[in-house]
PDB file of N, CA and C in Angstrom:
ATOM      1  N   UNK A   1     -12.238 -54.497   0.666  1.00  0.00           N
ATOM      2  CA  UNK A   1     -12.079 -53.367  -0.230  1.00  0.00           C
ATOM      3  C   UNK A   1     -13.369 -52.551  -0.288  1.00  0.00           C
ATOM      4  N   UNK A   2     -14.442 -53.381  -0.445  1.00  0.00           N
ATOM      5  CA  UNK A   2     -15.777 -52.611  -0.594  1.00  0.00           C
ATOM      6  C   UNK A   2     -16.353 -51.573   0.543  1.00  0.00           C
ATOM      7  N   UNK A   3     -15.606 -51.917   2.129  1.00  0.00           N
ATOM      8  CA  UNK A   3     -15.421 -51.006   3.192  1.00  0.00           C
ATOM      9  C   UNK A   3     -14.189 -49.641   3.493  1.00  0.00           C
ATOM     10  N   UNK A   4     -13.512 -50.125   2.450  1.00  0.00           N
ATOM     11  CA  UNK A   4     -12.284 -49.153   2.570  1.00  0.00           C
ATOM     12  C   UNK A   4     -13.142 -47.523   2.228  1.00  0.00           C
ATOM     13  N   UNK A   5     -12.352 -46.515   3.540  1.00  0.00           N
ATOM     14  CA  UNK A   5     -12.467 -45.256   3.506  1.00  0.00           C
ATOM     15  C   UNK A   5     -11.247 -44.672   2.861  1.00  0.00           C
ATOM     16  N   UNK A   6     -11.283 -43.471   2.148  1.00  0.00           N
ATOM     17  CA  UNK A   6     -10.303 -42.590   2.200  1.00  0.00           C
ATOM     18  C   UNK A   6      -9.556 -41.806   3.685  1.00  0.00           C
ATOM     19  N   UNK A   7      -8.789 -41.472   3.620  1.00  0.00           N
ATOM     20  CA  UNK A   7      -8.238 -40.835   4.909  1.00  0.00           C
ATOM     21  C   UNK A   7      -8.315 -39.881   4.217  1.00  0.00           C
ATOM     22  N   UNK A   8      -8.606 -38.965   3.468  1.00  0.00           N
ATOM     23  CA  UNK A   8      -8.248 -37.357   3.075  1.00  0.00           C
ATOM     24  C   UNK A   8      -9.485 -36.918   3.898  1.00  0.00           C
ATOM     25  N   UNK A   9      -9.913 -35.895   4.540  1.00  0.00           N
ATOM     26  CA  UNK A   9     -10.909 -35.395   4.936  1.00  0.00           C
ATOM     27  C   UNK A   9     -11.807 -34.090   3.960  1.00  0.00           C
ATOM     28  N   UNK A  10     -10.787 -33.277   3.365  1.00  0.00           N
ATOM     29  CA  UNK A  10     -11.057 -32.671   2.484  1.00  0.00           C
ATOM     30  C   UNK A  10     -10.372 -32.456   1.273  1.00  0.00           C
ATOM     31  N   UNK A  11     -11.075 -32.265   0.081  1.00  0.00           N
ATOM     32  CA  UNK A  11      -9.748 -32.704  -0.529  1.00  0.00           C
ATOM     33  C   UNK A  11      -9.106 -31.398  -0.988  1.00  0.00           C
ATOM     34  N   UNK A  12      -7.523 -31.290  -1.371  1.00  0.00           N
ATOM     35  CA  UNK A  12      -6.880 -30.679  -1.459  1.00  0.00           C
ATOM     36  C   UNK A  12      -7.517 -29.614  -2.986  1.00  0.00           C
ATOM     37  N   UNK A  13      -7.133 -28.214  -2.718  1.00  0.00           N
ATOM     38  CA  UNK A  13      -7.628 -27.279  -3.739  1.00  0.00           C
ATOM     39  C   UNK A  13      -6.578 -26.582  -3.892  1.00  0.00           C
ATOM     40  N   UNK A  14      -6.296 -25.995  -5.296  1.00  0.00           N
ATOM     41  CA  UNK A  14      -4.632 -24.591  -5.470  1.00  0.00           C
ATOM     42  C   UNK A  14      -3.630 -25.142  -5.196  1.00  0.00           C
ATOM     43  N   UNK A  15      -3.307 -26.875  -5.487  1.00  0.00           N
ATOM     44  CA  UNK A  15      -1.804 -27.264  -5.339  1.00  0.00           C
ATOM     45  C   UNK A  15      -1.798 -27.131  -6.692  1.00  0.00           C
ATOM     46  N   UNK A  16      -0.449 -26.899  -6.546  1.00  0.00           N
ATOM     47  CA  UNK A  16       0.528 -26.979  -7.780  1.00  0.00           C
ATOM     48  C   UNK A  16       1.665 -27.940  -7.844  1.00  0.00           C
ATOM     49  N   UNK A  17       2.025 -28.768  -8.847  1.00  0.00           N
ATOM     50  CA  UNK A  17       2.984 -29.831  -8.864  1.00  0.00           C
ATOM     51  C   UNK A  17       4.369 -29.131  -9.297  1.00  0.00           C
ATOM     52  N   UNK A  18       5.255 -29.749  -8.784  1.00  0.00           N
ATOM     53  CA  UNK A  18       6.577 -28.945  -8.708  1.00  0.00           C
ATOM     54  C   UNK A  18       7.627 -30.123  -9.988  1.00  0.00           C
ATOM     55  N   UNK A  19       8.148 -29.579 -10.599  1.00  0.00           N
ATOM     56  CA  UNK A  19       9.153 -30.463 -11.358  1.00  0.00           C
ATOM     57  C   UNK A  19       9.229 -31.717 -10.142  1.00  0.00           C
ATOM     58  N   UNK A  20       9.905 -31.848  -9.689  1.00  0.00           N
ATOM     59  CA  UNK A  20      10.658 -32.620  -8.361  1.00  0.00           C
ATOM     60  C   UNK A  20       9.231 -33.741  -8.602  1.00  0.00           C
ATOM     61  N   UNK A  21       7.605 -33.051  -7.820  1.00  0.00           N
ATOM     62  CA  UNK A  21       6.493 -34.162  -7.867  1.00  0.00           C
ATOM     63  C   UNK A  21       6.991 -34.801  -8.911  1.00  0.00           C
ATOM     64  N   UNK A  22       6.680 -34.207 -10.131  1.00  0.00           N
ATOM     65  CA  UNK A  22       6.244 -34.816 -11.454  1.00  0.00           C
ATOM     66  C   UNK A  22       7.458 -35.832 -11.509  1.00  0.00           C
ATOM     67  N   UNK A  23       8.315 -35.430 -11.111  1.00  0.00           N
ATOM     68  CA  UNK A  23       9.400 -36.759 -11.341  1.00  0.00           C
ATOM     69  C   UNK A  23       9.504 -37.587 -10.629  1.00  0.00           C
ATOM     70  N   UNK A  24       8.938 -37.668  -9.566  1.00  0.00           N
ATOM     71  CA  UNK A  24       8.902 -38.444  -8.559  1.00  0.00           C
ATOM     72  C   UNK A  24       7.230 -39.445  -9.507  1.00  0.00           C
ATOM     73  N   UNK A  25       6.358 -38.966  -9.977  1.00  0.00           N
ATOM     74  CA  UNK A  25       5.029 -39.906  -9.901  1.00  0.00           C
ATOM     75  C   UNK A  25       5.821 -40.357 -11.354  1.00  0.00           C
ATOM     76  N   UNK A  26       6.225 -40.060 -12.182  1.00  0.00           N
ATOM     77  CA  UNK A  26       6.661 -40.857 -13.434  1.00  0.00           C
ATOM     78  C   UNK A  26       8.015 -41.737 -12.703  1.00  0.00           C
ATOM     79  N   UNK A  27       8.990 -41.360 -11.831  1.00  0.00           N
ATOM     80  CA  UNK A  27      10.036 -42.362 -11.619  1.00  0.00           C
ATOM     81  C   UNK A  27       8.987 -43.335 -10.599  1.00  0.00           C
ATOM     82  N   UNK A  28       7.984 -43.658  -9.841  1.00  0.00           N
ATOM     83  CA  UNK A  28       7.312 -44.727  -9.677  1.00  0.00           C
ATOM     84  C   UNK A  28       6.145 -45.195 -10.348  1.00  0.00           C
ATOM     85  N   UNK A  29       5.946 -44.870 -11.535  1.00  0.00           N
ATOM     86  CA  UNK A  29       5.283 -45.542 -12.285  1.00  0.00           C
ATOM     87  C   UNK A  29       5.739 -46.929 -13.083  1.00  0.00           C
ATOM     88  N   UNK A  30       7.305 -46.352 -13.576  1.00  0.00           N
ATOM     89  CA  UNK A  30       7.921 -47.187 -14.319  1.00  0.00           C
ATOM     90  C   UNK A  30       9.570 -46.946 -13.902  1.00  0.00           C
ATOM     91  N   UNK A  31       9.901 -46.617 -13.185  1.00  0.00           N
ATOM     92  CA  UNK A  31      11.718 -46.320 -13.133  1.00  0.00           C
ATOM     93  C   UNK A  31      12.438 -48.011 -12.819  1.00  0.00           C
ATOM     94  N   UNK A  32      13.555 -47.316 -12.305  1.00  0.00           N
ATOM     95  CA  UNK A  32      14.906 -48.190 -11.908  1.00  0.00           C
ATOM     96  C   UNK A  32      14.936 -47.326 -10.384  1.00  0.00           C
ATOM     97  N   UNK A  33      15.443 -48.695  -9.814  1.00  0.00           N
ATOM     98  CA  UNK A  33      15.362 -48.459  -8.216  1.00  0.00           C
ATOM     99  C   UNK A  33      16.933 -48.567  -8.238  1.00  0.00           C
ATOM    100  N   UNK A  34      17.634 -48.499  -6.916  1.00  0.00           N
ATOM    101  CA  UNK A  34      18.924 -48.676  -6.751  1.00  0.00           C
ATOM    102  C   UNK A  34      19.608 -49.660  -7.102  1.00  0.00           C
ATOM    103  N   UNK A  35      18.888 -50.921  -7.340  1.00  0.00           N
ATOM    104  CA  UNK A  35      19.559 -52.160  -8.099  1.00  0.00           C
ATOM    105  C   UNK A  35      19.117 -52.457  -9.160  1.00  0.00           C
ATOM    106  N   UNK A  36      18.794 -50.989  -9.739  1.00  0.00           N
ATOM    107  CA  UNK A  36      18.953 -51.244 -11.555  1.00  0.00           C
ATOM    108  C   UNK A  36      17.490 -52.005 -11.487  1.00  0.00           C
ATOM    109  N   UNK A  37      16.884 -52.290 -11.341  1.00  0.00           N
ATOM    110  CA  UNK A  37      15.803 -53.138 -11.771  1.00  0.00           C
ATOM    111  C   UNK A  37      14.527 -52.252 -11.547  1.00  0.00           C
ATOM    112  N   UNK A  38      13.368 -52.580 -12.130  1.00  0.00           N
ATOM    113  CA  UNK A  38      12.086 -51.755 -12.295  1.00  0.00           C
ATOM    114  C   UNK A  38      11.425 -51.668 -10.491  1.00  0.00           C
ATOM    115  N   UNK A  39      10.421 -50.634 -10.934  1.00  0.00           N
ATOM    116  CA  UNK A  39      10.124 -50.761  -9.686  1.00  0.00           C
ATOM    117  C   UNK A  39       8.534 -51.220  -9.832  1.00  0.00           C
ATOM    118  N   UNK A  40       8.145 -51.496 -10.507  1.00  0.00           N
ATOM    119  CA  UNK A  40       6.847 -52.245 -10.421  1.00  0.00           C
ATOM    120  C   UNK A  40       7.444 -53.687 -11.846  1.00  0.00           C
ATOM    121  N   UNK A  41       6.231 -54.738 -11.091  1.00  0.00           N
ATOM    122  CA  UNK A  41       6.525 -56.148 -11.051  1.00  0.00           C
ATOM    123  C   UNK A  41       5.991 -55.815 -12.967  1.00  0.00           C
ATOM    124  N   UNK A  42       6.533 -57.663 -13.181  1.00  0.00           N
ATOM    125  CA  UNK A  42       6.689 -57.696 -14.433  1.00  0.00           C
ATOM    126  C   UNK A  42       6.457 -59.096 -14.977  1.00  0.00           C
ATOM    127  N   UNK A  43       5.790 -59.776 -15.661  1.00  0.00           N
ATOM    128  CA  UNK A  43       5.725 -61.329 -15.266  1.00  0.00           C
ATOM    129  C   UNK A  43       7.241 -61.871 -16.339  1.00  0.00           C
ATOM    130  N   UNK A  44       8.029 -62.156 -15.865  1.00  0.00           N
ATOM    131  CA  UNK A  44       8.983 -62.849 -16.714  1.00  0.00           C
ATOM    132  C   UNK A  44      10.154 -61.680 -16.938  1.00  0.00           C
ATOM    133  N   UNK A  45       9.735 -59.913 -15.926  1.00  0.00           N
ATOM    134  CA  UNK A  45      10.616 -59.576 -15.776  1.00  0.00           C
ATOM    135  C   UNK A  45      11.070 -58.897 -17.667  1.00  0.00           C
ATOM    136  N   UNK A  46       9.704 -58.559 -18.590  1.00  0.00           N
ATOM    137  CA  UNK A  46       9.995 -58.043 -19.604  1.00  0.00           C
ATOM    138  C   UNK A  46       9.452 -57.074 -19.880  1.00  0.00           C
ATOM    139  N   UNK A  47       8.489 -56.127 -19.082  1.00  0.00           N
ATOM    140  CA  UNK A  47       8.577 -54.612 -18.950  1.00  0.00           C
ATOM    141  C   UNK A  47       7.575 -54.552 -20.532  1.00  0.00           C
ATOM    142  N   UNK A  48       7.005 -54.679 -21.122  1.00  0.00           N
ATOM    143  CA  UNK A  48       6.973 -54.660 -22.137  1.00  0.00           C
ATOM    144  C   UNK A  48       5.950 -52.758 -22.225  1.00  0.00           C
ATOM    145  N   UNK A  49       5.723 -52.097 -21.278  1.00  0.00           N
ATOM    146  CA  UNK A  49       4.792 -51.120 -21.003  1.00  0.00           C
ATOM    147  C   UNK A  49       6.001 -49.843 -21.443  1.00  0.00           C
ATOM    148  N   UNK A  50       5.197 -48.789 -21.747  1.00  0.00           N
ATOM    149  CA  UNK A  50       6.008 -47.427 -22.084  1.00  0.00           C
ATOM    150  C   UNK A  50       5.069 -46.401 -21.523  1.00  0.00           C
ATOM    151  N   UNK A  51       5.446 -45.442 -20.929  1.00  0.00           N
ATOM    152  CA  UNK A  51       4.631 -44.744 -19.842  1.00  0.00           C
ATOM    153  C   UNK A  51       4.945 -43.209 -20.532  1.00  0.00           C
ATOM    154  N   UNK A  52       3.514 -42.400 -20.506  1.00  0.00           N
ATOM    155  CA  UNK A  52       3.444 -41.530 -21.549  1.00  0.00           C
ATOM    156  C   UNK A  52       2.475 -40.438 -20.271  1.00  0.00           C
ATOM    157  N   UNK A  53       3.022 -39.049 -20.737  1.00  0.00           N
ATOM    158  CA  UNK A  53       1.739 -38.313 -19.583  1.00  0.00           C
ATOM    159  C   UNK A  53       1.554 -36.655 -20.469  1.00  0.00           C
ATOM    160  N   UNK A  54       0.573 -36.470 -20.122  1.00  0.00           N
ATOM    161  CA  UNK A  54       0.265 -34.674 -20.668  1.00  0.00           C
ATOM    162  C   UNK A  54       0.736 -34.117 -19.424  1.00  0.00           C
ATOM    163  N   UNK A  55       1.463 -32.603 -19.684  1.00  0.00           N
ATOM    164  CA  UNK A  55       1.220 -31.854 -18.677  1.00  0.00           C
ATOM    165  C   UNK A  55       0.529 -30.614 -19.152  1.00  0.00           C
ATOM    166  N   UNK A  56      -0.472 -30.707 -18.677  1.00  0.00           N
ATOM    167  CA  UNK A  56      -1.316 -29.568 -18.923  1.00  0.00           C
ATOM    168  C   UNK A  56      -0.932 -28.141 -18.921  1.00  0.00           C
ATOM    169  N   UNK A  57      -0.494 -27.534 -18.093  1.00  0.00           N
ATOM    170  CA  UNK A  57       0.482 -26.516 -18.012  1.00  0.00           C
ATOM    171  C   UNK A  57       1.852 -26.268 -17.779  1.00  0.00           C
ATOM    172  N   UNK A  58       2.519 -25.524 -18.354  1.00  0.00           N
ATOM    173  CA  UNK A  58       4.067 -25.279 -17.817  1.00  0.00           C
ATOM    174  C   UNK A  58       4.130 -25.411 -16.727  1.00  0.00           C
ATOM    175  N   UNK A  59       4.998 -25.990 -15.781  1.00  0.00           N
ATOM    176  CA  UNK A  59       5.675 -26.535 -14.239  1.00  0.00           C
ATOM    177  C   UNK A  59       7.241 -26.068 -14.503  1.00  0.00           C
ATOM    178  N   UNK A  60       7.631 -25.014 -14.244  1.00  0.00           N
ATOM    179  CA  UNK A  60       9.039 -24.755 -13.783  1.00  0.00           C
ATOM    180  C   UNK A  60       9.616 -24.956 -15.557  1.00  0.00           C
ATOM    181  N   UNK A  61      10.594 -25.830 -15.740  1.00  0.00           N
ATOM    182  CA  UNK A  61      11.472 -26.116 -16.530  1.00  0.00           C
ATOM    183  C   UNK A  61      10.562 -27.210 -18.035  1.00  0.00           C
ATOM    184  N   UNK A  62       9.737 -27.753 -17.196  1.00  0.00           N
ATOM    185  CA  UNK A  62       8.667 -28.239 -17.929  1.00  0.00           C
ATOM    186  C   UNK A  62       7.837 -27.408 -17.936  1.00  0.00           C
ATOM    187  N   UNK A  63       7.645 -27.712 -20.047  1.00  0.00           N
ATOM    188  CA  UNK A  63       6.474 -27.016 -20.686  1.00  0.00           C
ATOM    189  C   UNK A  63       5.127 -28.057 -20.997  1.00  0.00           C
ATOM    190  N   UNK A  64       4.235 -27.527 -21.307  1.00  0.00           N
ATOM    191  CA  UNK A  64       3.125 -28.583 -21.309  1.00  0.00           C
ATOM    192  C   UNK A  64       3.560 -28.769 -22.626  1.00  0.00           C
ATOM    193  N   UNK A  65       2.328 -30.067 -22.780  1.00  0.00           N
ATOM    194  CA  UNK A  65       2.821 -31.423 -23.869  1.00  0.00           C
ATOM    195  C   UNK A  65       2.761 -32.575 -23.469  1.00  0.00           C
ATOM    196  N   UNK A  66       2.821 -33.115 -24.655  1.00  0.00           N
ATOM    197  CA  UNK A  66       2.982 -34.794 -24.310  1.00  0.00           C
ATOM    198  C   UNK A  66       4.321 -35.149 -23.918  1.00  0.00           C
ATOM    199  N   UNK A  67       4.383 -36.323 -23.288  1.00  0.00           N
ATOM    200  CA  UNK A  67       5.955 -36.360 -22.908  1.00  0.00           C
ATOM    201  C   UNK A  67       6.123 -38.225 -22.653  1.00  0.00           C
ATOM    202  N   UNK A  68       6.855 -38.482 -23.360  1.00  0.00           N
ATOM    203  CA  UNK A  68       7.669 -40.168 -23.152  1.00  0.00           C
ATOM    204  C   UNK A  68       8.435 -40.326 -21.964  1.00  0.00           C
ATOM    205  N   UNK A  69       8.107 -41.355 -20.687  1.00  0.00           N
ATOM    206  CA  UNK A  69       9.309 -41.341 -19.925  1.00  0.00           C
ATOM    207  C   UNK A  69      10.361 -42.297 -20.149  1.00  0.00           C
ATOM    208  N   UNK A  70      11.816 -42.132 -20.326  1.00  0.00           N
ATOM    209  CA  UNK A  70      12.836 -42.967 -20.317  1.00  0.00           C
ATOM    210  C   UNK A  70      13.205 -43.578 -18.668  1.00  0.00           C
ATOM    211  N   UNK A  71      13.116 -44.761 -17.846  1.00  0.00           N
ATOM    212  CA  UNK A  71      13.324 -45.408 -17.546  1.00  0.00           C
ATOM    213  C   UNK A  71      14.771 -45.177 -17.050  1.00  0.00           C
ATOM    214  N   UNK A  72      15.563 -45.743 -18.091  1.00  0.00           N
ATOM    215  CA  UNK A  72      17.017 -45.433 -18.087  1.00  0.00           C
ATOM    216  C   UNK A  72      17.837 -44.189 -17.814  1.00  0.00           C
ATOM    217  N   UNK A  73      16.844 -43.118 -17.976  1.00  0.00           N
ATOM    218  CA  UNK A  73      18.186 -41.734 -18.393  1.00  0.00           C
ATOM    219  C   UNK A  73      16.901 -41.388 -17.192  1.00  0.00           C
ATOM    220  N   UNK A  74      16.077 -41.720 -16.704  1.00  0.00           N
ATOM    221  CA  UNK A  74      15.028 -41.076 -15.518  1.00  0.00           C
ATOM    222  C   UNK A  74      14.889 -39.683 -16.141  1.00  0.00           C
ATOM    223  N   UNK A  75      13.956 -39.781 -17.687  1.00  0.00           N
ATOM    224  CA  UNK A  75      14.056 -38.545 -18.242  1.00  0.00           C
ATOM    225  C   UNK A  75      12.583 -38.408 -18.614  1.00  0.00           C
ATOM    226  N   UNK A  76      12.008 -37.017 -19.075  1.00  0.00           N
ATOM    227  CA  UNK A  76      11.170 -36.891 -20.245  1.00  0.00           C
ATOM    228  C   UNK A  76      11.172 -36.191 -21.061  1.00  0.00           C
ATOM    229  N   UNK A  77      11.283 -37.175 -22.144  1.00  0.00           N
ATOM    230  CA  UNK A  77      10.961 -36.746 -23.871  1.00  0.00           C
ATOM    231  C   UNK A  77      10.063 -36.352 -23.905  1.00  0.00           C
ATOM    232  N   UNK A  78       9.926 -34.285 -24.689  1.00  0.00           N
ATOM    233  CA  UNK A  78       9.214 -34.186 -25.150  1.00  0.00           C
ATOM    234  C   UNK A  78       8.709 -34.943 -26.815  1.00  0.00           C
ATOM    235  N   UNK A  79       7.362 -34.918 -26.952  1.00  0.00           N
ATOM    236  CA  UNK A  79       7.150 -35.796 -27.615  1.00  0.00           C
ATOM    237  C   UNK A  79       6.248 -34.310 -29.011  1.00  0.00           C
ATOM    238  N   UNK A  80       5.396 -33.851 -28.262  1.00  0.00           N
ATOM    239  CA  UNK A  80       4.606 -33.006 -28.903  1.00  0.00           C
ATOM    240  C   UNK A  80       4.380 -31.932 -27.656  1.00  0.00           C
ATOM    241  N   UNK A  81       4.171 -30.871 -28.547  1.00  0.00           N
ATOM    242  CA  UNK A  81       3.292 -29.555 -27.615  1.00  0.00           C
ATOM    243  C   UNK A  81       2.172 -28.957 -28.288  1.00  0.00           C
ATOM    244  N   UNK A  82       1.826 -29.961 -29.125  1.00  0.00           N
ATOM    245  CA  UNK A  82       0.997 -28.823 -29.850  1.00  0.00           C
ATOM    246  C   UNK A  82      -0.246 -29.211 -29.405  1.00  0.00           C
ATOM    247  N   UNK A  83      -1.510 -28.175 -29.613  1.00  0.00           N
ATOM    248  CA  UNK A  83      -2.595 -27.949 -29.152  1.00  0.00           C
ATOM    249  C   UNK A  83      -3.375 -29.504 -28.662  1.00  0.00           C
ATOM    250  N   UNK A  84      -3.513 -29.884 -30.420  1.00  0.00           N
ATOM    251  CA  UNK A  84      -4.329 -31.298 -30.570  1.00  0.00           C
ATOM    252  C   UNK A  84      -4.079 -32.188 -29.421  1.00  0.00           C
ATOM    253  N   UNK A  85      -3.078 -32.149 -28.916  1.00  0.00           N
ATOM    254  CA  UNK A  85      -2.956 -33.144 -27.875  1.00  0.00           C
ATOM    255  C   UNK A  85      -3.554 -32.757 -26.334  1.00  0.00           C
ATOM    256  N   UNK A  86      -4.006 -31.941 -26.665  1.00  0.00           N
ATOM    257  CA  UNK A  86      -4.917 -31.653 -25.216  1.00  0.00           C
ATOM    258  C   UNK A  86      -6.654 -31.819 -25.530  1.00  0.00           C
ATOM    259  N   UNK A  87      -6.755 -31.905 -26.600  1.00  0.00           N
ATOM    260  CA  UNK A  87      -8.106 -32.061 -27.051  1.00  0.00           C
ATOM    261  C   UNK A  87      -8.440 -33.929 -27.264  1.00  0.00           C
ATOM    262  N   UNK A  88      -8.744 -34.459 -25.725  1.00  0.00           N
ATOM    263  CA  UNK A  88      -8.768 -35.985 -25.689  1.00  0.00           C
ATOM    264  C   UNK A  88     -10.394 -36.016 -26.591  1.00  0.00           C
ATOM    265  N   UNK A  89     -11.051 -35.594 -27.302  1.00  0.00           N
ATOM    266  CA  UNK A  89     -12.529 -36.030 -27.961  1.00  0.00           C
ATOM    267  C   UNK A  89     -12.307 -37.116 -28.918  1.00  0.00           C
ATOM    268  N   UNK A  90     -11.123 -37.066 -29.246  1.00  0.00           N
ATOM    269  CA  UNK A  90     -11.029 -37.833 -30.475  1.00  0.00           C
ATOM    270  C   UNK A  90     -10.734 -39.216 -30.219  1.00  0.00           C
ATOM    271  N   UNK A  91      -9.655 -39.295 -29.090  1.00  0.00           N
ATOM    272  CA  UNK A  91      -9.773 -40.346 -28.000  1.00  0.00           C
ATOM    273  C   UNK A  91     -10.908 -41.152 -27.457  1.00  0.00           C
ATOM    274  N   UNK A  92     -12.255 -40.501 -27.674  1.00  0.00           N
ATOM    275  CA  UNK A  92     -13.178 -41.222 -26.090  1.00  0.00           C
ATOM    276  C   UNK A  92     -14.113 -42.190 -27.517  1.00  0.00           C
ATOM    277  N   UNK A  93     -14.065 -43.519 -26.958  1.00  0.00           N
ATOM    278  CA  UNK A  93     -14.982 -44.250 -27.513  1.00  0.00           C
ATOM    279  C   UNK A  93     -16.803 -44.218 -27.345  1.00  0.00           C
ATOM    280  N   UNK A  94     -17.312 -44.390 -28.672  1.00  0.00           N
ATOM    281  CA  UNK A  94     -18.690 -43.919 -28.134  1.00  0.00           C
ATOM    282  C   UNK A  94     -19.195 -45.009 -28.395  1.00  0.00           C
TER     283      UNK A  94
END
């Protein structure tokens, strides 16, 4: 690990994430695969994690905000949009 390179050569600048990405990196964070079951491991198989993301700016149909992902309905709940939640200071331990 301590030898591992990146393969990017430069890194990418002016992408923009498309609804479609964003659902794609939250349905492999935590989703259901074709046989109903999670797609990352679980010890005893009880999931006990809830997967939460900001989007910083509006993306298509998505508005920024906080947002809950459902698993089941391969959805996201908005949760909040309001300002405070983009202001992580209050968050950072000192």
């Amino acid at each position: 690990m301590y030898n591992r390179r990146s393969q990017v050569k430069e890194p990418v600048t002016n992408y923009i994430l498309t609804e479609e990405i964003i659902s794609d990196i939250f349905w492999s964070g935590y989703g259901l695969n074709y046989k109903h079951t999670r797609v990352v491991p679980s010890g005893g198989a009880l999931f006990p994690l809830e997967l939460y993301g900001v989007i910083m700016q509006d993306v298509g149909k998505i508005k920024k905000g906080l947002y809950h992902y459902s698993p089941s309905l391969n959805a996201l709940e908005l949760i909040s949009e309001e300002e405070d939640v983009f202001d992580i200071t209050s968050y950072i331990m000192m």
